[in-house]
N, C-alpha and C. Protein backbone atom coordinates (compact mmCIF):
# COMPACT_ATOMS: atom_id res chain seq x y z
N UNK A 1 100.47 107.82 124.93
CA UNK A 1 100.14 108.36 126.23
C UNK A 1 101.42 108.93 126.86
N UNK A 2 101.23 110.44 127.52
CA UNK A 2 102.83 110.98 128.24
C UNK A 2 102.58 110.63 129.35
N UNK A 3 103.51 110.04 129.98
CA UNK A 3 103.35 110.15 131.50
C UNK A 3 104.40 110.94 131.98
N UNK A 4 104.23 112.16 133.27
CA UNK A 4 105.14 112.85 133.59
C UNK A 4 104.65 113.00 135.29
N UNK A 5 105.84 114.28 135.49
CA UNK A 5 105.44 114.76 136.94
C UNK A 5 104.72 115.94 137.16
N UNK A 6 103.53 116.10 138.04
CA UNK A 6 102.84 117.21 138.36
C UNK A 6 103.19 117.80 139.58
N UNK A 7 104.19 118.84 138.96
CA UNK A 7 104.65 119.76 140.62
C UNK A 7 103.68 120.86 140.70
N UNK A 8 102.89 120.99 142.21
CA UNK A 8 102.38 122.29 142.48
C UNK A 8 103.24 122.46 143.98
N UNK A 9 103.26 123.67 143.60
CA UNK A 9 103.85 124.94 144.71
C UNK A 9 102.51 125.45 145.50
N UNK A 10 102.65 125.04 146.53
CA UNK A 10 100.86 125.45 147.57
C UNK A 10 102.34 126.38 148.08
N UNK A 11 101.66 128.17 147.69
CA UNK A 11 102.54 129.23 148.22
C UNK A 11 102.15 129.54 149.65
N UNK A 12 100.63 130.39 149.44
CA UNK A 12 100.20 130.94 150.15
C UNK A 12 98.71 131.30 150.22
N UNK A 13 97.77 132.08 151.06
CA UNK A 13 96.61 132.58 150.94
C UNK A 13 96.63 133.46 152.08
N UNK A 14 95.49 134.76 151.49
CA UNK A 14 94.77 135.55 152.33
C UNK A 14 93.59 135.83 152.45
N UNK A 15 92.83 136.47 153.25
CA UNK A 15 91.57 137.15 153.03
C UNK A 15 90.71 135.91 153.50
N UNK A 16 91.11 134.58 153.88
CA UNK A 16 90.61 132.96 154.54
C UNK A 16 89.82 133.84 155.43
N UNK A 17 88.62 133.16 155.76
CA UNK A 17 87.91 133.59 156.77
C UNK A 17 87.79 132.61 157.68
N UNK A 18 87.95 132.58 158.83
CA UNK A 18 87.79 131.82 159.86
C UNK A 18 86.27 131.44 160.88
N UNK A 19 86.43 130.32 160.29
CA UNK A 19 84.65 129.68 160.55
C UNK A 19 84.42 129.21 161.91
N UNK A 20 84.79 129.79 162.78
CA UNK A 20 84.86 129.12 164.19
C UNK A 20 83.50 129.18 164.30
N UNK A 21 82.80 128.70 165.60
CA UNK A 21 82.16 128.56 166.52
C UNK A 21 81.48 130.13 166.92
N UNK A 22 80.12 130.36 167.44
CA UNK A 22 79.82 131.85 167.97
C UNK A 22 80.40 131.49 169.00
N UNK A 23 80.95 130.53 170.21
CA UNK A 23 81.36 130.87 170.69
C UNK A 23 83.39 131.39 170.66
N UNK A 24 83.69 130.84 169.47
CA UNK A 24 85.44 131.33 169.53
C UNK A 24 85.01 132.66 169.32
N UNK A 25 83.68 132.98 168.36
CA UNK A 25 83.80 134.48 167.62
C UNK A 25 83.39 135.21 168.61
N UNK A 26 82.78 134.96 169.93
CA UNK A 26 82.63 135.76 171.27
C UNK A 26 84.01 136.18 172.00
N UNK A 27 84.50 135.06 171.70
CA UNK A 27 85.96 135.39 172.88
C UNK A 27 87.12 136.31 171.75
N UNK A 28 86.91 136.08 170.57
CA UNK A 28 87.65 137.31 170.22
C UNK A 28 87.09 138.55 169.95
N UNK A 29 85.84 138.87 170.18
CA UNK A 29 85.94 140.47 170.45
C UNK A 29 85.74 140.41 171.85
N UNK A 30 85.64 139.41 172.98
CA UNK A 30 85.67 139.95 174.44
C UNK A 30 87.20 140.44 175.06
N UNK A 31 88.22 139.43 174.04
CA UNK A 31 89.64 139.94 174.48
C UNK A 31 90.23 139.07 172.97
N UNK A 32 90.82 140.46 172.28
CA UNK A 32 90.76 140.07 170.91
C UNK A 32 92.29 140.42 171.24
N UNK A 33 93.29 140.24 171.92
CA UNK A 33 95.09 139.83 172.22
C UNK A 33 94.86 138.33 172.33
N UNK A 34 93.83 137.65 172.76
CA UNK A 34 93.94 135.84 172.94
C UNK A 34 92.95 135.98 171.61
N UNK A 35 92.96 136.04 170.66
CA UNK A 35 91.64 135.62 169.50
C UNK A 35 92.24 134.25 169.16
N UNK A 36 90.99 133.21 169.06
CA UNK A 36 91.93 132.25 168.51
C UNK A 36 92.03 132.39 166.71
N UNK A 37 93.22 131.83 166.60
CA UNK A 37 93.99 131.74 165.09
C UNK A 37 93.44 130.25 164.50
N UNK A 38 93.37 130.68 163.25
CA UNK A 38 93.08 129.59 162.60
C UNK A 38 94.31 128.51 162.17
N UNK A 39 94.60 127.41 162.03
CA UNK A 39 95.25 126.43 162.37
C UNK A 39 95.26 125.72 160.46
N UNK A 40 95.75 126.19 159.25
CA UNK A 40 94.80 125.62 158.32
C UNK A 40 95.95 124.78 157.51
N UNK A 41 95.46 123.93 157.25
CA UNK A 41 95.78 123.08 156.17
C UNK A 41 95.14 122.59 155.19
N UNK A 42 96.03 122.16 154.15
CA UNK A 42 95.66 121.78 152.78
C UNK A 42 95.21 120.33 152.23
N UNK A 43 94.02 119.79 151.59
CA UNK A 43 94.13 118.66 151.12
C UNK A 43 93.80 118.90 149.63
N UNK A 44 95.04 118.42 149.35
CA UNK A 44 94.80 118.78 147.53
C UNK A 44 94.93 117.23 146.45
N UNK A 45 93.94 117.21 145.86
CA UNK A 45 92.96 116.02 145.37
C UNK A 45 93.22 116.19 143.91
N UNK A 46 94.08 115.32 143.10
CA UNK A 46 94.36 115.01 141.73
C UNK A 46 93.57 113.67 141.21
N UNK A 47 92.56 113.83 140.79
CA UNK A 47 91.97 112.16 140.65
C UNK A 47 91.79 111.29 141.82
N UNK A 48 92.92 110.41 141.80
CA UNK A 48 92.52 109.05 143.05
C UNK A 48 93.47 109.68 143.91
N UNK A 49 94.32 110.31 143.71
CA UNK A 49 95.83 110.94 144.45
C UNK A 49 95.84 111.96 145.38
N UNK A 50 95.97 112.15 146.88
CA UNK A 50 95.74 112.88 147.62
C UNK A 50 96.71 113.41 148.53
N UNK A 51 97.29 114.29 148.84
CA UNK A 51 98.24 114.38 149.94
C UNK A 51 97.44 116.12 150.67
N UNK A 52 97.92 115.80 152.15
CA UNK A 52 97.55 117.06 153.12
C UNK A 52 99.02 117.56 153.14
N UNK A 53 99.21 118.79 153.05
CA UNK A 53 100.11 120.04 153.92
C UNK A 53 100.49 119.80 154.74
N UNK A 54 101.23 120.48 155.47
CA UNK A 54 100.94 120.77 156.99
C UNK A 54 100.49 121.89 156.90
N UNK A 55 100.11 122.40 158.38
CA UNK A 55 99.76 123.48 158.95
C UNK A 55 100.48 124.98 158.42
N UNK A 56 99.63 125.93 158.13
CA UNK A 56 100.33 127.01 157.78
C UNK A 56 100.77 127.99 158.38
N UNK A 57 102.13 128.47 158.61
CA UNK A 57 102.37 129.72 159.85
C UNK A 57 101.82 130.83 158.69
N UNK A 58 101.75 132.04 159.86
CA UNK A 58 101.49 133.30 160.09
C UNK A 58 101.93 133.92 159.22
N UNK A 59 101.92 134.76 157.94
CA UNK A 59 102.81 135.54 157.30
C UNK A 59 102.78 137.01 158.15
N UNK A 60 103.13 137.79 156.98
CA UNK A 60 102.96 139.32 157.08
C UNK A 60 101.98 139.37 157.04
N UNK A 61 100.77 140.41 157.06
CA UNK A 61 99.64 141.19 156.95
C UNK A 61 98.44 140.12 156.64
N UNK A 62 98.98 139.20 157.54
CA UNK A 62 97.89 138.26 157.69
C UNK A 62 97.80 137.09 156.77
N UNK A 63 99.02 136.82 156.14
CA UNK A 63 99.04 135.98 155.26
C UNK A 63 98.84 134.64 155.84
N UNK A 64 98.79 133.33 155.15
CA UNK A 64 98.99 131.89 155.83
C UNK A 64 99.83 131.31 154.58
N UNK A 65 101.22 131.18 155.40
CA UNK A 65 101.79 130.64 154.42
C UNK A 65 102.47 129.02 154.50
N UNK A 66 102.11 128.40 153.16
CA UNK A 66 102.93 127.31 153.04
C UNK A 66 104.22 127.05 152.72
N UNK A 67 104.11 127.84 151.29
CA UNK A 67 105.71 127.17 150.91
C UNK A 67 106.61 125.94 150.75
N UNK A 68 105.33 124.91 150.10
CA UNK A 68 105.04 123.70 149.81
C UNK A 68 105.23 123.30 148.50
N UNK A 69 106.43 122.64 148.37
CA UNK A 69 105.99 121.96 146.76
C UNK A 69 105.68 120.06 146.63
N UNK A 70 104.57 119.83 145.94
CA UNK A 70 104.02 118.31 146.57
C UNK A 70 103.78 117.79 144.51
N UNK A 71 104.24 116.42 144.46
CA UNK A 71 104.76 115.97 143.38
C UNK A 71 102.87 114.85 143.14
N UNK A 72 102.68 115.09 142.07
CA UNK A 72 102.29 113.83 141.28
C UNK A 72 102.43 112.74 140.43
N UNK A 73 102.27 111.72 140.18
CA UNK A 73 102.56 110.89 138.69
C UNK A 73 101.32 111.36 138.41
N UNK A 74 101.45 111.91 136.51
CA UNK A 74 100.04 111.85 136.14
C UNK A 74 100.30 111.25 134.39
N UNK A 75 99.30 111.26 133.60
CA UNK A 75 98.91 110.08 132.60
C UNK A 75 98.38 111.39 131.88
N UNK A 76 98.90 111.44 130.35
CA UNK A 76 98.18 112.56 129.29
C UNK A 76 97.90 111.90 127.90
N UNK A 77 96.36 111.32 127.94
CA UNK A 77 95.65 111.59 128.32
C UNK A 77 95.46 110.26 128.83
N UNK A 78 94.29 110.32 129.88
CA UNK A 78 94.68 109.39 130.91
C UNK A 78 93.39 108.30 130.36
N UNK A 79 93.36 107.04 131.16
CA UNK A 79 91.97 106.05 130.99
C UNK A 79 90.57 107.27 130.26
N UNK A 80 90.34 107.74 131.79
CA UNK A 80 89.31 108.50 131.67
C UNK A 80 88.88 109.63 131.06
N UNK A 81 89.47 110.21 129.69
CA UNK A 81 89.73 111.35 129.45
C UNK A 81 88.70 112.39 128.83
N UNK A 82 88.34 112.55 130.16
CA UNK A 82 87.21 113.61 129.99
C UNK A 82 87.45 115.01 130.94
N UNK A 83 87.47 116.39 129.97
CA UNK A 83 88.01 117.32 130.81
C UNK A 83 87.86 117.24 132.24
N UNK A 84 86.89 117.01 132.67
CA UNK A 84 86.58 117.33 134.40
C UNK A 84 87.88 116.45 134.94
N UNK A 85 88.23 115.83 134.46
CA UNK A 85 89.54 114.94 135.29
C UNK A 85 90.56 115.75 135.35
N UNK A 86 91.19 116.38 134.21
CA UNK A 86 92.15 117.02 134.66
C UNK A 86 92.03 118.59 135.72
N UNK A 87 91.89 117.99 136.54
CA UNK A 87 91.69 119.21 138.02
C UNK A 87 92.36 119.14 139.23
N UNK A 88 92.72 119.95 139.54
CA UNK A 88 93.16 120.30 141.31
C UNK A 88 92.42 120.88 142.07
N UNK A 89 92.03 119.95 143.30
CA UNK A 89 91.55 120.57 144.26
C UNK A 89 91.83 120.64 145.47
N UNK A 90 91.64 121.72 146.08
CA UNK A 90 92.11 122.54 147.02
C UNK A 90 91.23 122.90 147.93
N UNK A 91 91.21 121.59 149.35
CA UNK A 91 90.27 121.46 149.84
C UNK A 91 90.78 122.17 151.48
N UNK A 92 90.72 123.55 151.64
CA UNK A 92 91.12 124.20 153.18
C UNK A 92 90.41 123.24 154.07
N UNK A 93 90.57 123.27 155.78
CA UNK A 93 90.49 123.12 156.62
C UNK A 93 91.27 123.77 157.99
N UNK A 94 90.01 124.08 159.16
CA UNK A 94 90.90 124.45 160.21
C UNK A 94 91.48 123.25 161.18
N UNK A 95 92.28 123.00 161.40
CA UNK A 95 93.02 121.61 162.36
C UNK A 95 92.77 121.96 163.88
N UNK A 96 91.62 121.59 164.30
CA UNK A 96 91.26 121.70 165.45
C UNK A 96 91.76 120.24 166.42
N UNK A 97 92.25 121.13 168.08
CA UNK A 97 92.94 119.84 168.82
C UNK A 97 91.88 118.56 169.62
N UNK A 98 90.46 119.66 169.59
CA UNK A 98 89.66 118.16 170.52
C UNK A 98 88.32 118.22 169.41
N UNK A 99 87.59 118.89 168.45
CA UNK A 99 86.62 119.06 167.91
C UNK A 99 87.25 118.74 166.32
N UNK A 100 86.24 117.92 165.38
CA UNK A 100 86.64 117.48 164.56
C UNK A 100 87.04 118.79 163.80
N UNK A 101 88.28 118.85 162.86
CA UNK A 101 88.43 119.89 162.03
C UNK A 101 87.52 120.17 160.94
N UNK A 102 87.44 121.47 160.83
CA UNK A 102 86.46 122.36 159.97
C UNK A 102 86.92 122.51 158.73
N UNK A 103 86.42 122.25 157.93
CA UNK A 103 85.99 122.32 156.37
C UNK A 103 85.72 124.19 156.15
N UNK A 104 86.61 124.67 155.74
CA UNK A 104 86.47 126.69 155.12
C UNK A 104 86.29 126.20 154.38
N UNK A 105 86.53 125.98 153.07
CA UNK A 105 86.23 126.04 151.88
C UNK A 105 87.24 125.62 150.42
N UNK A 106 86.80 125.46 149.17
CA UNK A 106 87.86 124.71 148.42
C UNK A 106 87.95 125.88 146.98
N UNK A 107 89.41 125.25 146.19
CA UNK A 107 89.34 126.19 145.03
C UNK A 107 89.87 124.85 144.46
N UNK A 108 89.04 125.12 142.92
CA UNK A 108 89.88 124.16 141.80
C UNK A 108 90.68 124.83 140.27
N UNK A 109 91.57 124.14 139.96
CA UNK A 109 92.04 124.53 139.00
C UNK A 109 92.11 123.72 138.01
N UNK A 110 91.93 123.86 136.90
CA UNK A 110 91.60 122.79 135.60
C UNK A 110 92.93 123.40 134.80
N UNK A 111 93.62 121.89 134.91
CA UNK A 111 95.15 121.92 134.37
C UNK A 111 95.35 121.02 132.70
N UNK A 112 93.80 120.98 132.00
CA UNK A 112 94.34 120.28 130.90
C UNK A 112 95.28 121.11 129.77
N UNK A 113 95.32 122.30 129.98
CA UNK A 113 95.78 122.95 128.64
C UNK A 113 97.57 122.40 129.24
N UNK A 114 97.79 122.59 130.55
CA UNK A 114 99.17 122.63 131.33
C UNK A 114 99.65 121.27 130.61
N UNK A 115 98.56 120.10 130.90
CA UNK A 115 99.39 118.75 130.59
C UNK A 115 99.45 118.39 129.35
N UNK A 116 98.33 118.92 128.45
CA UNK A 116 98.52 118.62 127.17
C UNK A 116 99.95 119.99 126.15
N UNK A 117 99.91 121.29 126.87
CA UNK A 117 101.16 121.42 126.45
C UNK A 117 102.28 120.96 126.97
N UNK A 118 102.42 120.50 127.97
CA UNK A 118 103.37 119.56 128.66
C UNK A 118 104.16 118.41 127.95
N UNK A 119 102.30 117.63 127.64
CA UNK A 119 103.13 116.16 126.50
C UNK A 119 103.75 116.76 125.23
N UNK A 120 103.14 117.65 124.97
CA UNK A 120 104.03 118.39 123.59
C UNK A 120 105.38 118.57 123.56
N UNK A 121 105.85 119.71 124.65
CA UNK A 121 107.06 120.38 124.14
C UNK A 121 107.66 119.76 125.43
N UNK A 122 107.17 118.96 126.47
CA UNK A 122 108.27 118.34 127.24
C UNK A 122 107.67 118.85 128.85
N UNK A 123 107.36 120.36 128.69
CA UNK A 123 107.19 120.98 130.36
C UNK A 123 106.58 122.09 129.96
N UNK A 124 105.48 122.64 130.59
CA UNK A 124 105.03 123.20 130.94
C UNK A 124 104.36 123.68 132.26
N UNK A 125 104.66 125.55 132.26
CA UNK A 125 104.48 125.61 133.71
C UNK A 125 103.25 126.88 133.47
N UNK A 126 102.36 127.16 134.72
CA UNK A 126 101.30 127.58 135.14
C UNK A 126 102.03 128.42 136.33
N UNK A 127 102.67 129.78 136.06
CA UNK A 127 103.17 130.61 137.46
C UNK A 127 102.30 130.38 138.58
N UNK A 128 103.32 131.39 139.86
CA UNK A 128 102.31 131.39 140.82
C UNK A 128 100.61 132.45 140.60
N UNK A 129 99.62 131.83 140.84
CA UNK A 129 98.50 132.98 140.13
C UNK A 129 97.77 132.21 141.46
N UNK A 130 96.76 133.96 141.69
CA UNK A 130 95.41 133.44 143.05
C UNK A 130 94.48 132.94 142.40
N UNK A 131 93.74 132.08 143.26
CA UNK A 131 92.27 131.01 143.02
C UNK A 131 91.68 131.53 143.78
N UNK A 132 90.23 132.29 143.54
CA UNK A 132 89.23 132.52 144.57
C UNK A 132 88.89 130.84 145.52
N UNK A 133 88.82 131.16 146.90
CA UNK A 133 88.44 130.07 148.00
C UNK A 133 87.17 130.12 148.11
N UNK A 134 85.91 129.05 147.80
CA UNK A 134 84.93 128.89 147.80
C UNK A 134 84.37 128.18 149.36
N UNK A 135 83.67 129.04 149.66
CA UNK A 135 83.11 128.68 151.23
C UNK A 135 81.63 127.34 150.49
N UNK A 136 81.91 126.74 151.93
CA UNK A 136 80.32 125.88 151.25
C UNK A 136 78.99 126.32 150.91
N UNK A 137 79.19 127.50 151.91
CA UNK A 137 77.51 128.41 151.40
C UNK A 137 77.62 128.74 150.06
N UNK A 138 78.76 129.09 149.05
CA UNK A 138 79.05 129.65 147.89
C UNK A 138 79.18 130.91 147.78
N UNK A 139 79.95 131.49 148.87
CA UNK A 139 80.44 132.29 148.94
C UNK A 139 82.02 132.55 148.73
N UNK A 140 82.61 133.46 148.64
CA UNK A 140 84.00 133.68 148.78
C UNK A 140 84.88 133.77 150.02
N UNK A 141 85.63 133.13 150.26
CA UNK A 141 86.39 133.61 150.93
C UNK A 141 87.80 133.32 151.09
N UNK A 142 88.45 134.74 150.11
CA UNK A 142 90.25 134.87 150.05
C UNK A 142 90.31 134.23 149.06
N UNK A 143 91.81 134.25 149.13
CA UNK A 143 92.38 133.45 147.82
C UNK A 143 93.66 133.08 148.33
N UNK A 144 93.95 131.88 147.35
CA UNK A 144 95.08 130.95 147.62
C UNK A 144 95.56 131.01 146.44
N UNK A 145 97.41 131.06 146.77
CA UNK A 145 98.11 131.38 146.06
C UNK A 145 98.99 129.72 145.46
N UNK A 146 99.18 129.52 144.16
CA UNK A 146 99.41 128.25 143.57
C UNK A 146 100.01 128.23 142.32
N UNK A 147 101.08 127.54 142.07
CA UNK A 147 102.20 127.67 140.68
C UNK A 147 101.85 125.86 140.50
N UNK A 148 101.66 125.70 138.93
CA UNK A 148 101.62 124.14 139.06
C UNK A 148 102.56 123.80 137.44
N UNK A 149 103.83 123.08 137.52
CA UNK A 149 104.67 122.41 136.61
C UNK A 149 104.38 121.29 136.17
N UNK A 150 103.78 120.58 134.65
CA UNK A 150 103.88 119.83 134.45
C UNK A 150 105.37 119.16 133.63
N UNK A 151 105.75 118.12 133.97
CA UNK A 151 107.29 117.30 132.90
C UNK A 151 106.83 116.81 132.45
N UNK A 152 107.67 116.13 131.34
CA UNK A 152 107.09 114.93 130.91
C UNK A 152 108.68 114.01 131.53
N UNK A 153 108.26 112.74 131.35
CA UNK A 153 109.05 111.67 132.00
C UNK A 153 109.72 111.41 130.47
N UNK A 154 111.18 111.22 130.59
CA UNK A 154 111.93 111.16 129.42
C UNK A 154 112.72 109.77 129.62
């Protein structure tokens, strides 16, 4: 069994659609200089292992950027080793201050080829590449940008 570290890089995303309320989506076309902005963060889900982001500022041309790199211990191949385990998920949300925060939508990425060439030759990496963002209706919306490194522990 390898055990190593799982680095992903949470870069960035665009094209997020913002699920407010009809009423936020009233007040930004009644005076769309106050529109409210979406507020979003990340919860990204490795098996039992979970960590949130913070909040993403503003890029250029509408980007939301993180610029996050967040570490795992992971196990190759692990107890359970059945493909669906080896996955990342990438669960958006808007961080609202008095109404519970909103659920946009999630992307996953299935990292077994990453960890099993990983235990091989030591490390393997997965560049930064976009994940379509899956709304709950099953729709699209945007994409999020994500680089994920597996080590092995030496």
């Amino acid at each position: 069994m390898a055990k190593g570290k799982l680095e992903i890089w949470l870069v960035d995303a665009q094209g997020i659609k913002d699920r407010e309320s009809l009423l936020g989506s009233l007040s930004c076309l009644l005076n769309p200089c106050n529109a409210i902005k979406m507020r979003p963060y990340v919860v990204i889900q490795y098996q039992k292992q979970e960590f949130t982001s913070c909040v993403a500022d503003q890029g250029e041309e509408r980007k939301l950027v993180w610029d996050e790199k967040i570490t795992f211990d992971v196990e190759y191949p692990g107890v359970d080793d059945e493909d669906h385990t080896y996955k990342l998920i990438f669960r958006i949300f808007d961080r609202h201050k008095v109404s519970e925060d909103a659920f946009v939508g999630e992307a996953t990425i299935y990292i077994k080829d990453v960890l099993s060439l990983g235990a091989e030759k030591g490390k393997a990496k997965l560049g930064v590449q976009k994940y379509r963002v899956v709304q709950p209706d099953k729709t699209y919306s945007g994409e999020i940008s994500v680089a994920v490194t597996f080590t092995l522990n030496v």
